[in-house]
Every structure is written in structure tokens, then in C-alpha cells.
N, C-alpha and C. Protein backbone atom coordinates (compact mmCIF):
# COMPACT_ATOMS: atom_id res chain seq x y z
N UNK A 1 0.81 -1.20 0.00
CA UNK A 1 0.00 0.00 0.00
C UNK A 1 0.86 1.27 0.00
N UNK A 2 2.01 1.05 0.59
CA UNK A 2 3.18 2.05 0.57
C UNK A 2 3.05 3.07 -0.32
N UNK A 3 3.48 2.21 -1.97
CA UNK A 3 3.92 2.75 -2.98
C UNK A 3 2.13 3.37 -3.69
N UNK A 4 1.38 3.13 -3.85
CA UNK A 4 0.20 3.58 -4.04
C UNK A 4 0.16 4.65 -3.03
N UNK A 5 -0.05 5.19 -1.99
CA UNK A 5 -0.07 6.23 -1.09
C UNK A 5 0.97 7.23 -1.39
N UNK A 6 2.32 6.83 -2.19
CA UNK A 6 3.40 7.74 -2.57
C UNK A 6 2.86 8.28 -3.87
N UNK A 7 2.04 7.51 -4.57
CA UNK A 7 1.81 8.20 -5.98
C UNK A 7 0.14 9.00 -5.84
N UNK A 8 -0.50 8.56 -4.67
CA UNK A 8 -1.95 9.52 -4.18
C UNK A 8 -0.86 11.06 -3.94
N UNK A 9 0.11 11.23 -2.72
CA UNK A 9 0.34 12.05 -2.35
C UNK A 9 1.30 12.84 -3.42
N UNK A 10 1.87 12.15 -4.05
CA UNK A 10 2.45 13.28 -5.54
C UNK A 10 1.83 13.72 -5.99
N UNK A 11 0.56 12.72 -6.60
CA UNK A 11 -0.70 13.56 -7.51
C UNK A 11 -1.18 14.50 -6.73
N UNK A 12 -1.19 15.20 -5.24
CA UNK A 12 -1.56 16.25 -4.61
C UNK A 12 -0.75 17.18 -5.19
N UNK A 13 0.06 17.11 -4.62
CA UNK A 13 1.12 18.18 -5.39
C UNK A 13 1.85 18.10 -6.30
N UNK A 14 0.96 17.84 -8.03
CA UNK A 14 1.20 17.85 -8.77
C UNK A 14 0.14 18.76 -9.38
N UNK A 15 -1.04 18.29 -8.46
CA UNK A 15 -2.07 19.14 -9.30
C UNK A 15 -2.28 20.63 -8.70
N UNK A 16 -1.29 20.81 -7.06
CA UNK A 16 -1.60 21.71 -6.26
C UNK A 16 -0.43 22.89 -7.46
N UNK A 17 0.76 22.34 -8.06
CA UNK A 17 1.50 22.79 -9.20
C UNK A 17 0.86 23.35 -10.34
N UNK A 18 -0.37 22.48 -10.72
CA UNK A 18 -0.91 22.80 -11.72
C UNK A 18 -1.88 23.86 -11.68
N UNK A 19 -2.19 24.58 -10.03
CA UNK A 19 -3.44 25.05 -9.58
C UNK A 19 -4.50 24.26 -9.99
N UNK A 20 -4.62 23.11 -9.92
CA UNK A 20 -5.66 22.11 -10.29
C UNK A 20 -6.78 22.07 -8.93
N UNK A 21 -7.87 23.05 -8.66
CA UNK A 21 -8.70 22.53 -7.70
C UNK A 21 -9.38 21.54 -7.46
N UNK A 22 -9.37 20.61 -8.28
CA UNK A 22 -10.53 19.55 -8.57
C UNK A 22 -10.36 17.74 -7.95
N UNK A 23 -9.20 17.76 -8.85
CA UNK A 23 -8.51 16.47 -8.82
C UNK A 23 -8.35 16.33 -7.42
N UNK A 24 -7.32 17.27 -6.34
CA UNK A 24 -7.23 16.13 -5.39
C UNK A 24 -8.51 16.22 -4.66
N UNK A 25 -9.61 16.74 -4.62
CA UNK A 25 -10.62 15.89 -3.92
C UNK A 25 -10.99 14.74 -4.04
N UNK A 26 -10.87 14.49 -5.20
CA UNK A 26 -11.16 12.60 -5.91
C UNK A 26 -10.24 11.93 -4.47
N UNK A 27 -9.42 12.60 -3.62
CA UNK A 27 -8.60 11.34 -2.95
C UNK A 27 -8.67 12.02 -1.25
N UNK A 28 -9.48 13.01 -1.28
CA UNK A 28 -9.24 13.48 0.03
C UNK A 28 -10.82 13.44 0.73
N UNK A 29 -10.70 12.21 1.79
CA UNK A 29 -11.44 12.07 2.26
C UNK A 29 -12.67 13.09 2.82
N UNK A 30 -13.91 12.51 2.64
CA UNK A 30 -14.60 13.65 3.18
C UNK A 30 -14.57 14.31 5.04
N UNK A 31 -14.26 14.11 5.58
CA UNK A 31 -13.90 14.13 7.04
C UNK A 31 -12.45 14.56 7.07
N UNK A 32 -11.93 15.00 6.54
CA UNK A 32 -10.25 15.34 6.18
C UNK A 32 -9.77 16.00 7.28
N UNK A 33 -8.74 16.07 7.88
CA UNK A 33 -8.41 17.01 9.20
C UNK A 33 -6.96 17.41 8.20
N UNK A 34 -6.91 18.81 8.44
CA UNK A 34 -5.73 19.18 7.98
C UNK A 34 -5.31 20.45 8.48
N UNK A 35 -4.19 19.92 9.67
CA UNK A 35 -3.19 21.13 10.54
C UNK A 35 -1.82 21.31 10.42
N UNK A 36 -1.98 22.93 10.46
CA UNK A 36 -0.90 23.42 9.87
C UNK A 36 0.14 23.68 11.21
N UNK A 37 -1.08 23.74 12.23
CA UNK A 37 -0.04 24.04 13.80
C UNK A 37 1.00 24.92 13.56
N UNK A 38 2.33 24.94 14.13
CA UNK A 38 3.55 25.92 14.25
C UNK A 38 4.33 26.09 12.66
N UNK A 39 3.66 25.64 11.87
CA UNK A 39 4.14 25.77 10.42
C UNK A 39 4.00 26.99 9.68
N UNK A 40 2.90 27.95 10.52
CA UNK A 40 2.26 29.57 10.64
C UNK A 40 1.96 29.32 8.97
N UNK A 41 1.28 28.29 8.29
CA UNK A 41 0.12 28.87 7.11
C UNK A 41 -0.46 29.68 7.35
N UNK A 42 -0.86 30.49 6.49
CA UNK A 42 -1.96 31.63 6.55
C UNK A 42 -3.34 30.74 6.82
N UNK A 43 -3.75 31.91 6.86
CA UNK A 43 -5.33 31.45 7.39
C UNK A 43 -5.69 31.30 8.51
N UNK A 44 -7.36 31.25 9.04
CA UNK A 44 -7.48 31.98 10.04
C UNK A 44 -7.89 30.64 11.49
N UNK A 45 -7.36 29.36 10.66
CA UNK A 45 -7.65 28.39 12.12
C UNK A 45 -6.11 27.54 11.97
N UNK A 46 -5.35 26.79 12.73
CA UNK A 46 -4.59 26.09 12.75
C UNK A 46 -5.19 24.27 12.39
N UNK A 47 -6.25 24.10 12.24
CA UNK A 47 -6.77 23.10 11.96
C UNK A 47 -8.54 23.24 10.68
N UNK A 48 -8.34 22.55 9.70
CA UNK A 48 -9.32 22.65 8.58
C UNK A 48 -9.94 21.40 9.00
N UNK A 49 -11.13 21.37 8.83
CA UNK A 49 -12.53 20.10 8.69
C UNK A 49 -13.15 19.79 7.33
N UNK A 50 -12.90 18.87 6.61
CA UNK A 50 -13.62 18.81 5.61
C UNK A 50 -13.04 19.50 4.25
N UNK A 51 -13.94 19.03 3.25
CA UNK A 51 -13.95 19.52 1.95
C UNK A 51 -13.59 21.36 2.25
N UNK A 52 -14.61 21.50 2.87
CA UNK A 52 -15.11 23.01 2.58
C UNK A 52 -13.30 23.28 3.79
N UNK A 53 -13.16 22.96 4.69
CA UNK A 53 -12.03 23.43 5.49
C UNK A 53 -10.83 23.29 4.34
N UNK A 54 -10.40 22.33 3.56
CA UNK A 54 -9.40 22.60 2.84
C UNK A 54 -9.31 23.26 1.53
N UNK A 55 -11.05 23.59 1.22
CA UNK A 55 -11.09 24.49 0.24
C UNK A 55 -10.61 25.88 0.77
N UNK A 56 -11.37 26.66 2.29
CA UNK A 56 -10.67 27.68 2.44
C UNK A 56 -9.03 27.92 2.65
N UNK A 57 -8.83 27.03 3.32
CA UNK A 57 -7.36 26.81 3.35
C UNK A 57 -6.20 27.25 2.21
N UNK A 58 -6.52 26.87 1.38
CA UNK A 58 -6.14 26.72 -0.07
C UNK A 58 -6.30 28.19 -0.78
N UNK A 59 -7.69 28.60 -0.21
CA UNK A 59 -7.85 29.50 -0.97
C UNK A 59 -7.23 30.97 -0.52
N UNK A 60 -7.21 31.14 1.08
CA UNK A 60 -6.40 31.99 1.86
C UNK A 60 -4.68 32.04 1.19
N UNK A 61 -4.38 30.97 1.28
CA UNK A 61 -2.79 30.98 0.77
C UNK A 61 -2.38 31.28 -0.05
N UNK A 62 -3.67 30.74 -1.73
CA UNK A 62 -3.36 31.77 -2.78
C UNK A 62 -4.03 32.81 -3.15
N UNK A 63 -4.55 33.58 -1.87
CA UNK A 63 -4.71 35.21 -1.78
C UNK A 63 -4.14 35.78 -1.36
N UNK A 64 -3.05 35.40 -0.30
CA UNK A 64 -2.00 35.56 0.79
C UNK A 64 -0.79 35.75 -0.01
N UNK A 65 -0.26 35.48 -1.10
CA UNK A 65 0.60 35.41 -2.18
C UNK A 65 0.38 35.43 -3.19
N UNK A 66 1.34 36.46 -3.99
CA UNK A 66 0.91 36.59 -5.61
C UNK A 66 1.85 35.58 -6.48
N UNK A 67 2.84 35.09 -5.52
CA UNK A 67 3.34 33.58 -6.44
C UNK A 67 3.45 32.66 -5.17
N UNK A 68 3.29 31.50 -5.15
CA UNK A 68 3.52 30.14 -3.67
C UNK A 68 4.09 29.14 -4.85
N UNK A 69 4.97 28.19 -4.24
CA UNK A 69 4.97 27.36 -4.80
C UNK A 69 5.91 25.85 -3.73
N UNK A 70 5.22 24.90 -3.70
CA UNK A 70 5.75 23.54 -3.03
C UNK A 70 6.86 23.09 -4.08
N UNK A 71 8.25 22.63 -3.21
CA UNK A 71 8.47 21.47 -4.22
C UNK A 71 9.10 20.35 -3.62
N UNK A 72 8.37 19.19 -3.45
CA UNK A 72 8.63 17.95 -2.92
C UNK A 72 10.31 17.72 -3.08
N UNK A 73 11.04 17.27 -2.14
CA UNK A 73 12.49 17.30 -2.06
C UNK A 73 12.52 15.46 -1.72
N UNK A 74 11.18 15.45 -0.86
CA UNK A 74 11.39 13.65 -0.50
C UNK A 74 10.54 13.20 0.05
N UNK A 75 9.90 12.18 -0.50
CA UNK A 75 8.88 11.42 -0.02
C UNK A 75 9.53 10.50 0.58
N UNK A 76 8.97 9.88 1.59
CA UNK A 76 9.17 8.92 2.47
C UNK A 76 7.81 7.95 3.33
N UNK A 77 7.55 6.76 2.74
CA UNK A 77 6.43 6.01 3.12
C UNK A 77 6.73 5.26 4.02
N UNK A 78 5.40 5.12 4.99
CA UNK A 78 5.96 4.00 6.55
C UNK A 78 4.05 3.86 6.56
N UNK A 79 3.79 2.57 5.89
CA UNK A 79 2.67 1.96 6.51
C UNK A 79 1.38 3.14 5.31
N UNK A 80 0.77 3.60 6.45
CA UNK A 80 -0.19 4.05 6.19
C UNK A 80 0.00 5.80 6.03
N UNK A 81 1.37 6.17 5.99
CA UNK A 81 1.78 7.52 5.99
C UNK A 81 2.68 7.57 4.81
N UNK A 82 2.78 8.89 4.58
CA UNK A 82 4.08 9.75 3.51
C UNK A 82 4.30 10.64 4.45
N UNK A 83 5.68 10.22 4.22
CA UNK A 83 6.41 11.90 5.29
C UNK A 83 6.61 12.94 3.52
N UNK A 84 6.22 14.17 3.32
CA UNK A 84 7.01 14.86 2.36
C UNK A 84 7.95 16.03 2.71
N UNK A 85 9.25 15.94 2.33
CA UNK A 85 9.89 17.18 2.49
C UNK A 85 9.82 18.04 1.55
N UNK A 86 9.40 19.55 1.81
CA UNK A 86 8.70 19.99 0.95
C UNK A 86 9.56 21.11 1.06
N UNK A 87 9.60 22.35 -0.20
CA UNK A 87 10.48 22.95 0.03
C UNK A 87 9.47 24.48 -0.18
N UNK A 88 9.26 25.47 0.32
CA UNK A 88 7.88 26.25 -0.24
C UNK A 88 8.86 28.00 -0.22
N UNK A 89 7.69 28.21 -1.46
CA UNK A 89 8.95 29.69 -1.47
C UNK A 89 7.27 30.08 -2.06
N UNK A 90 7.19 31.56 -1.62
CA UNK A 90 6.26 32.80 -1.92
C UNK A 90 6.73 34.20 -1.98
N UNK A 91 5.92 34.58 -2.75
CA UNK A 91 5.35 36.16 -2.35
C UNK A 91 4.59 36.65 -1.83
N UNK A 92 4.63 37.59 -0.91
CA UNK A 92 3.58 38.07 -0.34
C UNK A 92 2.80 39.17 -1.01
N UNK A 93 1.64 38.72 -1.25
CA UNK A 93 0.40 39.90 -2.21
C UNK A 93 0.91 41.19 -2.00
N UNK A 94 0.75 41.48 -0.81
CA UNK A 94 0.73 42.81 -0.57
C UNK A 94 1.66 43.54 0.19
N UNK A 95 2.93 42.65 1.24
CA UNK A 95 3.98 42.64 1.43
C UNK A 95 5.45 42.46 0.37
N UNK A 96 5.20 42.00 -0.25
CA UNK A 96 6.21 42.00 -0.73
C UNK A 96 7.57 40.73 -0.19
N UNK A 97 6.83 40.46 0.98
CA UNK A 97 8.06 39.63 1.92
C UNK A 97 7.99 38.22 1.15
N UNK A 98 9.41 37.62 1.03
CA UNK A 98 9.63 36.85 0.42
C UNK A 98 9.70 35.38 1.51
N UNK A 99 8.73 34.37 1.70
CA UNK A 99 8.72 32.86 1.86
C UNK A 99 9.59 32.32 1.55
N UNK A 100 10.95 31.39 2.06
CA UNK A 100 11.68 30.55 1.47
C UNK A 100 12.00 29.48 2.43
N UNK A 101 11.39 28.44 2.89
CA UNK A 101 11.46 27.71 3.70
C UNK A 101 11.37 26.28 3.78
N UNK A 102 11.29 25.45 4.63
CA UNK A 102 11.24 24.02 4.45
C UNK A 102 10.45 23.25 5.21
N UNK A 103 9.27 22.47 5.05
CA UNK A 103 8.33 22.38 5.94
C UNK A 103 8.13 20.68 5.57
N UNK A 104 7.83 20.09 6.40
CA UNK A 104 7.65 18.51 6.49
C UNK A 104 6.09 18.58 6.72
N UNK A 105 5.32 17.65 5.61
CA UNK A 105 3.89 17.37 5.47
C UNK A 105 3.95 15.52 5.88
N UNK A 106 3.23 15.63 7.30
CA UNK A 106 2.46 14.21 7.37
C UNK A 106 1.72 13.61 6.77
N UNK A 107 1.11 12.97 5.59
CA UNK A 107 -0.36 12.58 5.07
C UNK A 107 -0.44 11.46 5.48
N UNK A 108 -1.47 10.84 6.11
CA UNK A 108 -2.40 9.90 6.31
C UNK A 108 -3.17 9.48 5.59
N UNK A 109 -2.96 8.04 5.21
CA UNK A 109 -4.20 7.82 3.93
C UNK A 109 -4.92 6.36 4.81
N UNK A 110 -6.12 5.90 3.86
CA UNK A 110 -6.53 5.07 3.99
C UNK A 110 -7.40 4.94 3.35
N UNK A 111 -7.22 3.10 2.30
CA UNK A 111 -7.71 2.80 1.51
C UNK A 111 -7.28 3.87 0.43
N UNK A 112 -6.23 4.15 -0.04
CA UNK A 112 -6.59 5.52 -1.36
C UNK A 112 -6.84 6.77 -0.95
N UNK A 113 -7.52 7.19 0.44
CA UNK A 113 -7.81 8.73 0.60
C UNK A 113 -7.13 9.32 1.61
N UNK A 114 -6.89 10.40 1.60
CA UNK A 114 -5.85 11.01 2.50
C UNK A 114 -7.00 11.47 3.36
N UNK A 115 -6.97 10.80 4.95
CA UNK A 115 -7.74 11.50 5.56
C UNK A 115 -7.17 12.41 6.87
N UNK A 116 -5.77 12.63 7.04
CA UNK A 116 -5.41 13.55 7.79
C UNK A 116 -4.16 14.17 6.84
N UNK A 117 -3.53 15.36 6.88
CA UNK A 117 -2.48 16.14 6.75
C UNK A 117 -2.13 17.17 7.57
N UNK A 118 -0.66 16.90 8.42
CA UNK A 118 -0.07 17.93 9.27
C UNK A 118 1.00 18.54 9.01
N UNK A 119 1.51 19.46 9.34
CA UNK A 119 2.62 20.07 8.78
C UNK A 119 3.70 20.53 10.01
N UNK A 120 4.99 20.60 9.99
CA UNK A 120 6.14 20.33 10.56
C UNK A 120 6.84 21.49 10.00
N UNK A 121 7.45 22.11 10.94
CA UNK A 121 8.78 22.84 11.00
C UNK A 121 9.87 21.75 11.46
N UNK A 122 9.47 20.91 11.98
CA UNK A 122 10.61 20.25 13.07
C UNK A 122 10.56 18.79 12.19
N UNK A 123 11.80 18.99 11.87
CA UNK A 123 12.16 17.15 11.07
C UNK A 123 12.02 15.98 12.24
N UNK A 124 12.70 16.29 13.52
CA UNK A 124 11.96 14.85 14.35
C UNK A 124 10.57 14.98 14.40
N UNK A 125 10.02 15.80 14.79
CA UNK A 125 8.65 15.68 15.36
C UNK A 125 7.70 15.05 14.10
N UNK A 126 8.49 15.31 12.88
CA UNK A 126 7.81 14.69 11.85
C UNK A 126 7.73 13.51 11.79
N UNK A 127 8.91 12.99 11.83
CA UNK A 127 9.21 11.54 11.77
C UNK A 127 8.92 10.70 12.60
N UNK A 128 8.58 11.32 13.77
CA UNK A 128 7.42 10.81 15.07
C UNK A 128 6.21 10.80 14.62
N UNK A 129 5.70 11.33 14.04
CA UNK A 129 4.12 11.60 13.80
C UNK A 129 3.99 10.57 12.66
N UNK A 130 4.91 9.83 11.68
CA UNK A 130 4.72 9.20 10.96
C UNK A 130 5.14 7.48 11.60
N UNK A 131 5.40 8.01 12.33
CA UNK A 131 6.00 6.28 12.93
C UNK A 131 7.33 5.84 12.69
N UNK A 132 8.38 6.94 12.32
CA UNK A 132 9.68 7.08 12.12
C UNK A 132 10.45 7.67 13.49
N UNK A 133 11.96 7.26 13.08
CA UNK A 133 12.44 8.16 14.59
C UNK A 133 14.01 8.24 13.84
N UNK A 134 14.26 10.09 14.40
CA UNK A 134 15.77 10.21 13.60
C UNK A 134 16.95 9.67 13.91
């Protein structure tokens, strides 16, 4: 199931590349929990519910910036998780301040759908949350 959960979680951010809104819902569970915690995403809760929670989510970040962009550095599968090291660089809309940082995404899948995603500043704490240890 590993390698199937590595190619669900690319096609996220492949289509999140493409500004594709559509596609990854086909894989993101309806009950979806997705926290950003100390990772300081924009937007106005540290935790999203649902379709509609990761639609705003999504949609804050690319109003929050006039360019964002992820780029996967390393996937890493354990069971029922992908650790991704992700590498994210922005603009800020209306600041001007430039994003260049490195943030570790937990996804949780099951059966095919990603039903949790958390996000990491901290490379152990990541690798804890996935069932890894550094």
C-alpha cells in the first residue's frame, strides 16, 4: 500500500502545481483534518474540517501570495503515511516579503484517501508523527 499512497500524495502536489482545484478531492477524504499548527500557514484556524475546510485553506494561501509554490524534495512512506519534504517559497500579495522555507507534510491515507495532513517545521517531530524516529 506504501507505494500507491506515494503516488496519491504526488498527484496532490502535482495538481496543487498545476493550480488544479478539482482532482485532489477525488482522494481526500470527506472528514479530512488538515493542521498546519507551528508551520504559521496563513489562514485563520490552525486546523481545517472537511472539503469546505481545505477548500478555504487553499484558498487563503493563494490570496496571501501573488506567487507560492511547493516542491517535494522527498517522499518517504511507513505503513499508512508519507512523510514529504517539501520545500515552499512565496510572495507576499501585498507585502512583498519573500517565503523561502522548508516544511515537512504528514499525510495519512486510507484505503486511497488522504484522511489527515499535518505540517512540521521540526524534522523529528515529523518523523514521530509518521511512525519514524531520527
Amino acid at each position: 500500500m506504501s507505494r500507491e499512497n506515494v503516488e496519491v500524495v504526488r498527484s496532490m502536489y502535482k495538481a496543487f502545481a498545476q493550480r488544479d482545484g478539482v482532482t485532489p478531492f477525488k482522494h481526500y477524504a470527506p472528514d479530512i483534518e488538515w493542521e498546519h499548527g507551528d508551520a504559521g500557514l496563513v489562514g485563520s484556524s490552525p486546523v481545517y474540517h472537511g472539503h469546505d475546510g481545505v477548500h478555504a485553506l487553499f484558498q487563503d494561501l493563494l490570496q496571501a501570495f501573488r506567487e507560492f509554490e511547493f516542491r517535494m524534495v522527498e517522499l518517504t512512506p511507513n505503513g499508512d503515511h508519507v512523510l514529504v519534504t517539501v520545500d515552499e517559497r512565496g510572495i507576499g500579495r501585498t507585502s512583498g516579503v519573500v517565503v523561502d522555507r522548508c516544511h515537512y507534510a504528514a499525510w495519512t491515507l486510507n484505503n486511497g484517501m488522504v484522511t489527515r495532513v499535518r505540517v512540521y517545521l521540526d524534522h523529528a517531530e515529523a518523523l514521530k508523527a509518521v511512525g519514524l524516529e531520527e
